[in-house]
C-alpha atoms as a PDB file:
ATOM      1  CA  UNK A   1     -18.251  17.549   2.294  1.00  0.00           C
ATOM      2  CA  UNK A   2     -15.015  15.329   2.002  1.00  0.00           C
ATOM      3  CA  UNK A   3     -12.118  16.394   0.471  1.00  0.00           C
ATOM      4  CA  UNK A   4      -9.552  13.472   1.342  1.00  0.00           C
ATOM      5  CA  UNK A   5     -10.399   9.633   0.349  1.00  0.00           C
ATOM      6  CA  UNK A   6     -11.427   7.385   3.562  1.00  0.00           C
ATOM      7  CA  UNK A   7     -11.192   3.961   3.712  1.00  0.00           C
ATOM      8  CA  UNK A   8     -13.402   1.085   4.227  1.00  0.00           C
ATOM      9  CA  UNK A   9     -14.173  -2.341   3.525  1.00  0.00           C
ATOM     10  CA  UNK A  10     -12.098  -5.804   4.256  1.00  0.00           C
ATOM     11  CA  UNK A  11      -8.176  -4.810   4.709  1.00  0.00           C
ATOM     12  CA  UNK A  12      -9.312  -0.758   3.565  1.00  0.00           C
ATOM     13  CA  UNK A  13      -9.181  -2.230   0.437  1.00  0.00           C
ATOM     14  CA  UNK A  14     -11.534   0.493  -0.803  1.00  0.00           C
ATOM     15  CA  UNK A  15     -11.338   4.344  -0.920  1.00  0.00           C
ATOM     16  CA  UNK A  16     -14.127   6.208  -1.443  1.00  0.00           C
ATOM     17  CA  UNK A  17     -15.164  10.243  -1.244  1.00  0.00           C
ATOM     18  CA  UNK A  18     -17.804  12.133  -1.579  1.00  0.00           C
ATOM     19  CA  UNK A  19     -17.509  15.719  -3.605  1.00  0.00           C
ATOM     20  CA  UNK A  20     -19.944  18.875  -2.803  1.00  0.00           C
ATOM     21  CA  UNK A  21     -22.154  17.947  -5.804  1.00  0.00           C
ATOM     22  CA  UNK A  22     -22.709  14.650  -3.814  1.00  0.00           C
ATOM     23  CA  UNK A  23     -21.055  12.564  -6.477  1.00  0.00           C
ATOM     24  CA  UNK A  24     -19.693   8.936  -4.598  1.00  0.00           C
ATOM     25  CA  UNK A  25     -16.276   7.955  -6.150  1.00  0.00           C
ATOM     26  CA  UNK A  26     -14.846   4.860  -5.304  1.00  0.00           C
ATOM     27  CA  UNK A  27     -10.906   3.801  -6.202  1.00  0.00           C
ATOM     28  CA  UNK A  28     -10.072   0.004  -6.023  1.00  0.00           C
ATOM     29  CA  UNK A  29      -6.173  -1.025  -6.207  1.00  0.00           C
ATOM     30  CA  UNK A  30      -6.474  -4.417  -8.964  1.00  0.00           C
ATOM     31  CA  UNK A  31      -3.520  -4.914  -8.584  1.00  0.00           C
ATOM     32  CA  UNK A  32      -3.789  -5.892  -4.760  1.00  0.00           C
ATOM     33  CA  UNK A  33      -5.521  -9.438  -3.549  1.00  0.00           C
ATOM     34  CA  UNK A  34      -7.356  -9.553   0.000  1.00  0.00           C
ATOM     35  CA  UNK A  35      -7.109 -12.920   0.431  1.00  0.00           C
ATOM     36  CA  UNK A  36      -9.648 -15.822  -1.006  1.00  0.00           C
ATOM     37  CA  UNK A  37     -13.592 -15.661  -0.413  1.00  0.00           C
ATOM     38  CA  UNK A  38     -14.976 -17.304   2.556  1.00  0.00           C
ATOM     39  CA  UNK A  39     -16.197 -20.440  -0.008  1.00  0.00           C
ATOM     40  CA  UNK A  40     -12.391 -20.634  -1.129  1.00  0.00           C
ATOM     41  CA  UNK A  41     -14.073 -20.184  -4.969  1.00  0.00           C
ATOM     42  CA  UNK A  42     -12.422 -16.949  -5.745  1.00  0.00           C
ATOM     43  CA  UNK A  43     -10.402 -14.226  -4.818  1.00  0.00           C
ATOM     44  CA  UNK A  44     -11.090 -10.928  -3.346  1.00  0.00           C
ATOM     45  CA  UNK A  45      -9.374  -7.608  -4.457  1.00  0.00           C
ATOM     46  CA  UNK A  46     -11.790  -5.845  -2.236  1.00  0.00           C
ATOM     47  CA  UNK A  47     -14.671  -6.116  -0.387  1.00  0.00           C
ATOM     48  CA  UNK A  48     -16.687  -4.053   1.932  1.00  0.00           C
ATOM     49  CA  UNK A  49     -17.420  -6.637   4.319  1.00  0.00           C
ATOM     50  CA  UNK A  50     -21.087  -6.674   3.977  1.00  0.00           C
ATOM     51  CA  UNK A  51     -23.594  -3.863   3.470  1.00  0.00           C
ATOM     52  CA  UNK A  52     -21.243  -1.205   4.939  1.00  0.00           C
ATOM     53  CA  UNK A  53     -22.804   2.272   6.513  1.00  0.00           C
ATOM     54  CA  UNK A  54     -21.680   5.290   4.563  1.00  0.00           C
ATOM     55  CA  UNK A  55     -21.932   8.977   5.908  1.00  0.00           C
ATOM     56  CA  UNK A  56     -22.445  10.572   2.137  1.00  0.00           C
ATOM     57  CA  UNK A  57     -23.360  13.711   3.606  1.00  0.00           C
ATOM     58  CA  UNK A  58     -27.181  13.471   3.558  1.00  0.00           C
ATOM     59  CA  UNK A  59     -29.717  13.035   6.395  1.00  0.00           C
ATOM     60  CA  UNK A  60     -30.233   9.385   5.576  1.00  0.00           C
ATOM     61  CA  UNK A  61     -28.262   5.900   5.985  1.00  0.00           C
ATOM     62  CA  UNK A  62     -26.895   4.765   3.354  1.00  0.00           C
ATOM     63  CA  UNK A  63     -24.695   1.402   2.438  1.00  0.00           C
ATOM     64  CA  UNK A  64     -22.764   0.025   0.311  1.00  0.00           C
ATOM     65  CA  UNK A  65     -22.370  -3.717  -0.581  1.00  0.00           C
ATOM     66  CA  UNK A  66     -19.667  -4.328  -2.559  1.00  0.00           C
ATOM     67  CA  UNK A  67     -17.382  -7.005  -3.966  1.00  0.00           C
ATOM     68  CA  UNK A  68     -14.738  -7.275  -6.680  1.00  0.00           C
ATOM     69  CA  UNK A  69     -12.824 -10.432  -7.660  1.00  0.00           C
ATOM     70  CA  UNK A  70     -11.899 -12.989  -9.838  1.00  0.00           C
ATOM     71  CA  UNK A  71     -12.455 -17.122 -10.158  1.00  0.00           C
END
């Protein structure tokens, strides 16, 4: 399966990779900011944009939804 991180999400402001066990790990920078939310109430460190499509190495589609911020 993957060896290297890939990118995704708002600004590639997340990394994720999946091992040969088919364990997801995702890495975050918190130290980064994307930019405020769309409602202007907080602010996004990352964000995949919506329910992103993964390949994880399996016959099925898979997402991932995912925001992290603060208010």
């Amino acid at each position: 399966m993957y060896k290297e991180f890939s990118k995704m999400g708002k600004e590639d402001s997340i990394d994720y990779q999946v091992d040969s066990d088919g364990i997801l790990t995702i890495k975050i920078d918190t130290k980064k900011e994307i930019g405020p939310s769309a409602s202007g109430k907080t602010t996004l460190i990352a964000s995949s944009g919506g329910n992103a499509k993964l390949d994880v190495g399996i016959n099925v589609d898979c997402y991932l939804g995912l925001n992290l911020y603060y208010k």
